[in-house]
C-alpha atoms as a PDB file:
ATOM      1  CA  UNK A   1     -16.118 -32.534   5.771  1.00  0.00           C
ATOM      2  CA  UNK A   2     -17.705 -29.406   4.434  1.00  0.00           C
ATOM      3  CA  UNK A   3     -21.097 -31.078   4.478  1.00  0.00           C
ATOM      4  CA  UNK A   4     -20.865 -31.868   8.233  1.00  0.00           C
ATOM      5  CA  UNK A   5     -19.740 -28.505   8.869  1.00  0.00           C
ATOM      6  CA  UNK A   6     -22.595 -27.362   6.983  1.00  0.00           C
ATOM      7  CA  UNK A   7     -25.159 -29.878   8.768  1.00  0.00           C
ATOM      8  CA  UNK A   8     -23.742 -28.529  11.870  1.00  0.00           C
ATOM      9  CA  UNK A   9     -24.242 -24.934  11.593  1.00  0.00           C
ATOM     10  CA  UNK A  10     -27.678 -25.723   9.915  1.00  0.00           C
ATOM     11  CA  UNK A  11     -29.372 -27.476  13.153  1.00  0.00           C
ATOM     12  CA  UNK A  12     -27.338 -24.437  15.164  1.00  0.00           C
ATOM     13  CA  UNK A  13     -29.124 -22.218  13.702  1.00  0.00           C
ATOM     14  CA  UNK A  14     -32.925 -23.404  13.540  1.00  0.00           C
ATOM     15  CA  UNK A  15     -32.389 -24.733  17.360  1.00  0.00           C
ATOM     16  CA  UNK A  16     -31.172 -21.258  18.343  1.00  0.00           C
ATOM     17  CA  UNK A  17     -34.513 -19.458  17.849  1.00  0.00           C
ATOM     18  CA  UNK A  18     -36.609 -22.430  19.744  1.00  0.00           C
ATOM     19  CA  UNK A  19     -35.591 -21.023  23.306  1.00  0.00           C
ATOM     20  CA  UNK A  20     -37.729 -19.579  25.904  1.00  0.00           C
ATOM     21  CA  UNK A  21     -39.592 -16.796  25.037  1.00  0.00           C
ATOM     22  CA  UNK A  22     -38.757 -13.342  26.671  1.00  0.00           C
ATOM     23  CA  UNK A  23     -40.970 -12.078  29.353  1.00  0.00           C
ATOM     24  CA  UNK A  24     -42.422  -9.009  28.850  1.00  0.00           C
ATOM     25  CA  UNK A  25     -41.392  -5.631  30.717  1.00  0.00           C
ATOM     26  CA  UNK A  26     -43.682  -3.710  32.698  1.00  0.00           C
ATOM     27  CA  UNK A  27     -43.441  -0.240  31.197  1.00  0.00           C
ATOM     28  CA  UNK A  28     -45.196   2.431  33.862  1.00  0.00           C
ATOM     29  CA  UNK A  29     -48.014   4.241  32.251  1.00  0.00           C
ATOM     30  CA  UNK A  30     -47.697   7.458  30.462  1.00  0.00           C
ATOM     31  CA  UNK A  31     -49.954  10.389  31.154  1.00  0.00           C
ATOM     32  CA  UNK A  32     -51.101  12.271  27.726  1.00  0.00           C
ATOM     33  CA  UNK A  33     -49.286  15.005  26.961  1.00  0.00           C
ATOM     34  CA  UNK A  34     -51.298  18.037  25.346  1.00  0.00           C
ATOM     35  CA  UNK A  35     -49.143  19.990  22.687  1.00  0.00           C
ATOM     36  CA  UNK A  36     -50.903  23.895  22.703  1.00  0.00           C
ATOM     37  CA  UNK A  37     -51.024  24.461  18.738  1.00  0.00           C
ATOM     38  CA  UNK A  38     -50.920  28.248  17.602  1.00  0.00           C
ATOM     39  CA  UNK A  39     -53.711  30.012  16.034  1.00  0.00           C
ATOM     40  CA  UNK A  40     -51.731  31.053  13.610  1.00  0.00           C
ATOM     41  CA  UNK A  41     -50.966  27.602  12.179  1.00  0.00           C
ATOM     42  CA  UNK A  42     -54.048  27.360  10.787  1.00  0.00           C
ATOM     43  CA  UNK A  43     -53.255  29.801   8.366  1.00  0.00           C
ATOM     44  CA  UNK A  44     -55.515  32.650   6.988  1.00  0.00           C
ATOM     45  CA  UNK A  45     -56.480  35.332   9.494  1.00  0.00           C
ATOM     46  CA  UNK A  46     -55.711  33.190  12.188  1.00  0.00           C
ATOM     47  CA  UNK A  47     -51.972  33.894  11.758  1.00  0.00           C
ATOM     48  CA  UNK A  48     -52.614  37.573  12.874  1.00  0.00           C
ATOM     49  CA  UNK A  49     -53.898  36.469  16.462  1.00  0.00           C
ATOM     50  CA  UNK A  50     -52.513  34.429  18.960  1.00  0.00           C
ATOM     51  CA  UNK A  51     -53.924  32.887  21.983  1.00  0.00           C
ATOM     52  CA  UNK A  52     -52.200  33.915  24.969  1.00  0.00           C
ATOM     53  CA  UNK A  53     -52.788  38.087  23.525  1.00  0.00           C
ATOM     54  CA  UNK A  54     -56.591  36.816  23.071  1.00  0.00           C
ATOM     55  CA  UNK A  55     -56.568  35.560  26.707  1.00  0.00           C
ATOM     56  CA  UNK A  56     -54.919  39.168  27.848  1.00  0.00           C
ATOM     57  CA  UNK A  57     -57.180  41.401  26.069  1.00  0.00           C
ATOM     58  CA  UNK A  58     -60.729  39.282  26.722  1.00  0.00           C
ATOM     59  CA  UNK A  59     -60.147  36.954  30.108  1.00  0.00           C
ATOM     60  CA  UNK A  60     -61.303  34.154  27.936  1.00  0.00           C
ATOM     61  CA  UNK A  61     -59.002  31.373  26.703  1.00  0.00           C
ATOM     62  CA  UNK A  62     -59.200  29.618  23.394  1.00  0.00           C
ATOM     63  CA  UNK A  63     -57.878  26.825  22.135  1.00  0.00           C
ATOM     64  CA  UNK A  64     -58.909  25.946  18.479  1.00  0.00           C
ATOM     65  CA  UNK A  65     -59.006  27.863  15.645  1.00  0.00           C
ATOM     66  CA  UNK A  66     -60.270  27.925  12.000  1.00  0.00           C
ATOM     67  CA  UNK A  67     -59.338  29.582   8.965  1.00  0.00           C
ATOM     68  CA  UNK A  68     -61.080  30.348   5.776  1.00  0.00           C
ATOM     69  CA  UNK A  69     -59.664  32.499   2.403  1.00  0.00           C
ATOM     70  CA  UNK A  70     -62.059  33.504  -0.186  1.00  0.00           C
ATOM     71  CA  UNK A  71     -60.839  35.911  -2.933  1.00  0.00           C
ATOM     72  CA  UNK A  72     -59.409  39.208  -1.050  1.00  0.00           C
ATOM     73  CA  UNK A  73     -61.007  38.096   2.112  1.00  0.00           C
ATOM     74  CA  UNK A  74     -59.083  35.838   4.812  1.00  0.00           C
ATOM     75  CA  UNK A  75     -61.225  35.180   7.869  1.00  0.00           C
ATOM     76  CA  UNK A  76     -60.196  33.117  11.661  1.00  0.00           C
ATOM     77  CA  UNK A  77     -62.614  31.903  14.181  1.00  0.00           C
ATOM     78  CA  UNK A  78     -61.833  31.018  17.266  1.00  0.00           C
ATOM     79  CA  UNK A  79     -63.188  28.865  20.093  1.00  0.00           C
ATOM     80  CA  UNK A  80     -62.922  26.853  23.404  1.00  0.00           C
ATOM     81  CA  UNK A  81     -62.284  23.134  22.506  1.00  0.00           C
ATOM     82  CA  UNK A  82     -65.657  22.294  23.934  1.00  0.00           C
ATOM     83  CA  UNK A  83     -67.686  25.193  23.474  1.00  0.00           C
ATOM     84  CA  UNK A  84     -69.935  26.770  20.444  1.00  0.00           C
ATOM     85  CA  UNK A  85     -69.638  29.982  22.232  1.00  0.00           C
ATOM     86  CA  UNK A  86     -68.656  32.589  22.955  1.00  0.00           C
ATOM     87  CA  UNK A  87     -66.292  32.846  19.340  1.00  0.00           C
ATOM     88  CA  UNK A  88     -64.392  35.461  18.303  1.00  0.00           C
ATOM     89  CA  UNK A  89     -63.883  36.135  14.546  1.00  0.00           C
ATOM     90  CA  UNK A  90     -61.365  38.014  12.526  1.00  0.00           C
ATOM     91  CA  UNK A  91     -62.170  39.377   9.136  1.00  0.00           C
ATOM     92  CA  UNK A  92     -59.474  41.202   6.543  1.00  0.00           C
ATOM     93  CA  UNK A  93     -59.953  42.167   3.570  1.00  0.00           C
ATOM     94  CA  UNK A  94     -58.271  44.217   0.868  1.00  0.00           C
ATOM     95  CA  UNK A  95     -59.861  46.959  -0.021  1.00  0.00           C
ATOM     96  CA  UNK A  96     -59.625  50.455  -2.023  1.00  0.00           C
ATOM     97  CA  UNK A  97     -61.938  52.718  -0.114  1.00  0.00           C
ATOM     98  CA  UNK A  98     -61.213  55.571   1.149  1.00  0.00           C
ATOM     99  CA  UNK A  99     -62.000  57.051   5.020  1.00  0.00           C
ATOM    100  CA  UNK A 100     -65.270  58.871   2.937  1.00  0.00           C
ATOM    101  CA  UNK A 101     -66.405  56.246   1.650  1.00  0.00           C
ATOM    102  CA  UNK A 102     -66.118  54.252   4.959  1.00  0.00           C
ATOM    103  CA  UNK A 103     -67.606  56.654   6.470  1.00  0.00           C
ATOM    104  CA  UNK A 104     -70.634  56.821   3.939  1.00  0.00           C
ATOM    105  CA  UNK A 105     -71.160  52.814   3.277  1.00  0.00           C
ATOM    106  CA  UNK A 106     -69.206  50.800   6.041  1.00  0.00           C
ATOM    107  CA  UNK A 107     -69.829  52.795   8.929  1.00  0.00           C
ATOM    108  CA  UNK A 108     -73.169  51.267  10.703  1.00  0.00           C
ATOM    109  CA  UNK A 109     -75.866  53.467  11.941  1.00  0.00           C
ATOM    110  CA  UNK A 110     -75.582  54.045  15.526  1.00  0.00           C
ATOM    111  CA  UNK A 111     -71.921  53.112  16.140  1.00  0.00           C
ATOM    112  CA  UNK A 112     -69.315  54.745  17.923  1.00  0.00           C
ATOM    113  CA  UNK A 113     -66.035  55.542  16.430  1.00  0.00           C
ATOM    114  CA  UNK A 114     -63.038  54.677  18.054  1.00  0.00           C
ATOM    115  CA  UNK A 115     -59.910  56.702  18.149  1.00  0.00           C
ATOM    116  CA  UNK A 116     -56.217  55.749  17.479  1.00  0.00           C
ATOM    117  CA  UNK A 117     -57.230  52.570  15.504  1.00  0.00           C
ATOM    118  CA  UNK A 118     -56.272  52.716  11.727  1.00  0.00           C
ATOM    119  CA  UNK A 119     -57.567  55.516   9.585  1.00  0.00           C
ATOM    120  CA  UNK A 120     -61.359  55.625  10.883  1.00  0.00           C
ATOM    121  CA  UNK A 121     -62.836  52.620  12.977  1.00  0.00           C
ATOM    122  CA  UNK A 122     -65.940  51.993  15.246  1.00  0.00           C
ATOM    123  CA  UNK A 123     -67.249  49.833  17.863  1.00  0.00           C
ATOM    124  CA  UNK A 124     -71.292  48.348  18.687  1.00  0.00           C
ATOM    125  CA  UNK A 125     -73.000  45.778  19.671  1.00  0.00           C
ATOM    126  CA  UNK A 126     -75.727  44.067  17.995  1.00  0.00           C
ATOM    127  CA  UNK A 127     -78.993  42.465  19.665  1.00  0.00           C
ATOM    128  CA  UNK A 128     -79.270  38.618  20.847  1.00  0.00           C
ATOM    129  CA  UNK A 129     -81.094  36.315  18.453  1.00  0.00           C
ATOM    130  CA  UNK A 130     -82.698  33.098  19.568  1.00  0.00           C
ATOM    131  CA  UNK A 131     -79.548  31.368  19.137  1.00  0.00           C
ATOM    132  CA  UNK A 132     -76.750  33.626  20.465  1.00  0.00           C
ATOM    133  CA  UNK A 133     -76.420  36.633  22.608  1.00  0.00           C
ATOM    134  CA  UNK A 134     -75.572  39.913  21.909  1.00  0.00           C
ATOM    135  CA  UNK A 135     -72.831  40.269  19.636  1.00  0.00           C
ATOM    136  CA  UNK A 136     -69.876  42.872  20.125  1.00  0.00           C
ATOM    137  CA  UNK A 137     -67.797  44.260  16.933  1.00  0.00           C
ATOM    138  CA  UNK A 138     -64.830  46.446  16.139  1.00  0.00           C
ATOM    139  CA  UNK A 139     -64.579  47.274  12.940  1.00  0.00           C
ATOM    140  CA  UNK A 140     -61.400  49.567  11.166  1.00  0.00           C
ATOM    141  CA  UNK A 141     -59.996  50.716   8.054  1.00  0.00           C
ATOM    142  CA  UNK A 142     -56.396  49.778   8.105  1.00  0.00           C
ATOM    143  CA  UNK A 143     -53.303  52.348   7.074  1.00  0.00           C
ATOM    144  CA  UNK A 144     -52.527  49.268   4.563  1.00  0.00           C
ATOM    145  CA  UNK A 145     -55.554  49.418   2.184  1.00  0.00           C
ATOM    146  CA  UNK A 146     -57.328  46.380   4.691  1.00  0.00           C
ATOM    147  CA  UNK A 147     -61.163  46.762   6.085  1.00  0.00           C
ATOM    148  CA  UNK A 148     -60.780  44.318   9.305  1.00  0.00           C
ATOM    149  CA  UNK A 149     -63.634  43.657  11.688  1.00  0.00           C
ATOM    150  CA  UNK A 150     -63.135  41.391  15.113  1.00  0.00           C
ATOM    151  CA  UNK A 151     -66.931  39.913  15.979  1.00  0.00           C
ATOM    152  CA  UNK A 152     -67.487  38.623  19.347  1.00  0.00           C
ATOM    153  CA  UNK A 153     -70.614  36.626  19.648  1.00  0.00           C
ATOM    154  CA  UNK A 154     -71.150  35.887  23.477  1.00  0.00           C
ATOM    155  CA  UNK A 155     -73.409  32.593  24.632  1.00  0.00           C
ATOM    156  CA  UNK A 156     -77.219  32.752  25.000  1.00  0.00           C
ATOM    157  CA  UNK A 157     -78.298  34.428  27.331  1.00  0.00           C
ATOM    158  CA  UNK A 158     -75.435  36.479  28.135  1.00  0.00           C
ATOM    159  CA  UNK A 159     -76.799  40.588  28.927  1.00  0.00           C
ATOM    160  CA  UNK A 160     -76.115  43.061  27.009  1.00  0.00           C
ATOM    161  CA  UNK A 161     -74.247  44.974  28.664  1.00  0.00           C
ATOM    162  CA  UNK A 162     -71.485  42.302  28.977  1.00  0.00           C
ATOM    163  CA  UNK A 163     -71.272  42.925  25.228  1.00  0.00           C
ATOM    164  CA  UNK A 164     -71.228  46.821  25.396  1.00  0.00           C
ATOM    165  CA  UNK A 165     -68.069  46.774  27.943  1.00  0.00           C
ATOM    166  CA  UNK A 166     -66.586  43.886  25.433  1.00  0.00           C
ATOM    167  CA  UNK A 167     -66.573  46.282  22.613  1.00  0.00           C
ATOM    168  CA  UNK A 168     -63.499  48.624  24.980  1.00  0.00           C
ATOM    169  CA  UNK A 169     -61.536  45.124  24.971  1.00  0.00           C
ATOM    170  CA  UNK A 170     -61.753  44.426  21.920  1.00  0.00           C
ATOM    171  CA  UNK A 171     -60.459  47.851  20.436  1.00  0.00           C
ATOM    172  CA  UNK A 172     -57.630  46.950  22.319  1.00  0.00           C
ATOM    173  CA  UNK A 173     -57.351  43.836  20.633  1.00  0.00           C
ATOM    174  CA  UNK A 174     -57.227  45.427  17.512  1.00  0.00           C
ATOM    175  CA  UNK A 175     -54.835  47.995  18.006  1.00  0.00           C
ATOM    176  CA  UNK A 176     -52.844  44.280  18.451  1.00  0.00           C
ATOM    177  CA  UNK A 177     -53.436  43.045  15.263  1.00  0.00           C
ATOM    178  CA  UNK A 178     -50.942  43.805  12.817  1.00  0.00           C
ATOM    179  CA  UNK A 179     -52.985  43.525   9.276  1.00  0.00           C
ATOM    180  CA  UNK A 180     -49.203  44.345   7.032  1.00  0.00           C
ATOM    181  CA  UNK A 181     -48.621  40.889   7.930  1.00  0.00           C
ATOM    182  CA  UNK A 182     -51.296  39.260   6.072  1.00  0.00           C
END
């Protein structure tokens, strides 16, 4: 008895399985879905800036950003997804100087000191080379004991004096960028 019983439920269950085989469902298609990542999740420098203030300060949005730390030194560069340039790059570094000795060895010849950024700062703009235009730079000694400089390096062929009015945005910029929170 328990054998046919057995037999029984045996050819149940390897005929169950042998039945038609489910159609397949038409699932609509799904458009991509972009996910905006933070420039600050890529660590270093890049978690002092932040997109959207980037975009409000400049008129230019980016979209990917890169970190590197070396030592005292944390550095960001950012970019368009599809573009070398223009970038904009963030340097901090820790630092023991003094607003003299800023003055005396950081300080570039021919720059223009800016007002109400950090202890001392200054602003220029630097010539184009064959393979970039002009560049713009802020560059400031921070209450904190941090020497941070914001480069922008505009595309070739860019004038200079798209640079030149970039250097008044990007003070701005800086006066952002909190450095205590590297």
């Amino acid at each position: 008895m328990h054998a046919r019983i057995w037999l029984t439920a045996s050819a149940v269950l390897l005929t169950a399985g042998c039945g038609a085989q489910p159609r397949p469902v038409a699932v609509p298609a799904v458009d991509p879905v972009t996910v905006e990542v933070a420039a600050a999740s890529s660590g270093g420098a890049c978690r002092l800036l932040d997109f959207a203030v980037i975009e409000e300060h400049l008129g230019v949005r980016f979209d990917v950003a890169a970190a590197s730390d070396k030592g005292d030194t944390h550095t960001c560069v950012v970019r368009a997804e599809r573009a070398t340039l223009p970038e904009l790059t963030l340097t901090v570094t820790d630092t023991s100087i003094d607003v003299p000795t800023f003055n005396a060895d950081v300080l570039p010849d021919g720059a223009a000191k800016v007002s109400k950024l950090g202890q001392v700062a200054y602003r220029r703009t630097l010539a184009k080379t064959a393979k970039h235009g002009p560049i713009a730079e802020v560059g400031w000694l921070a209450t904190e004991d941090r020497l941070a400089t914001l480069h922008w390096t505009c595309e070739r062929g860019a004038p200079k004096a798209e640079a030149e009015e970039l250097t008044g945005k990007l003070v701005g910029l800086a006066k952002k960028i909190n450095t205590r929170a590297m």
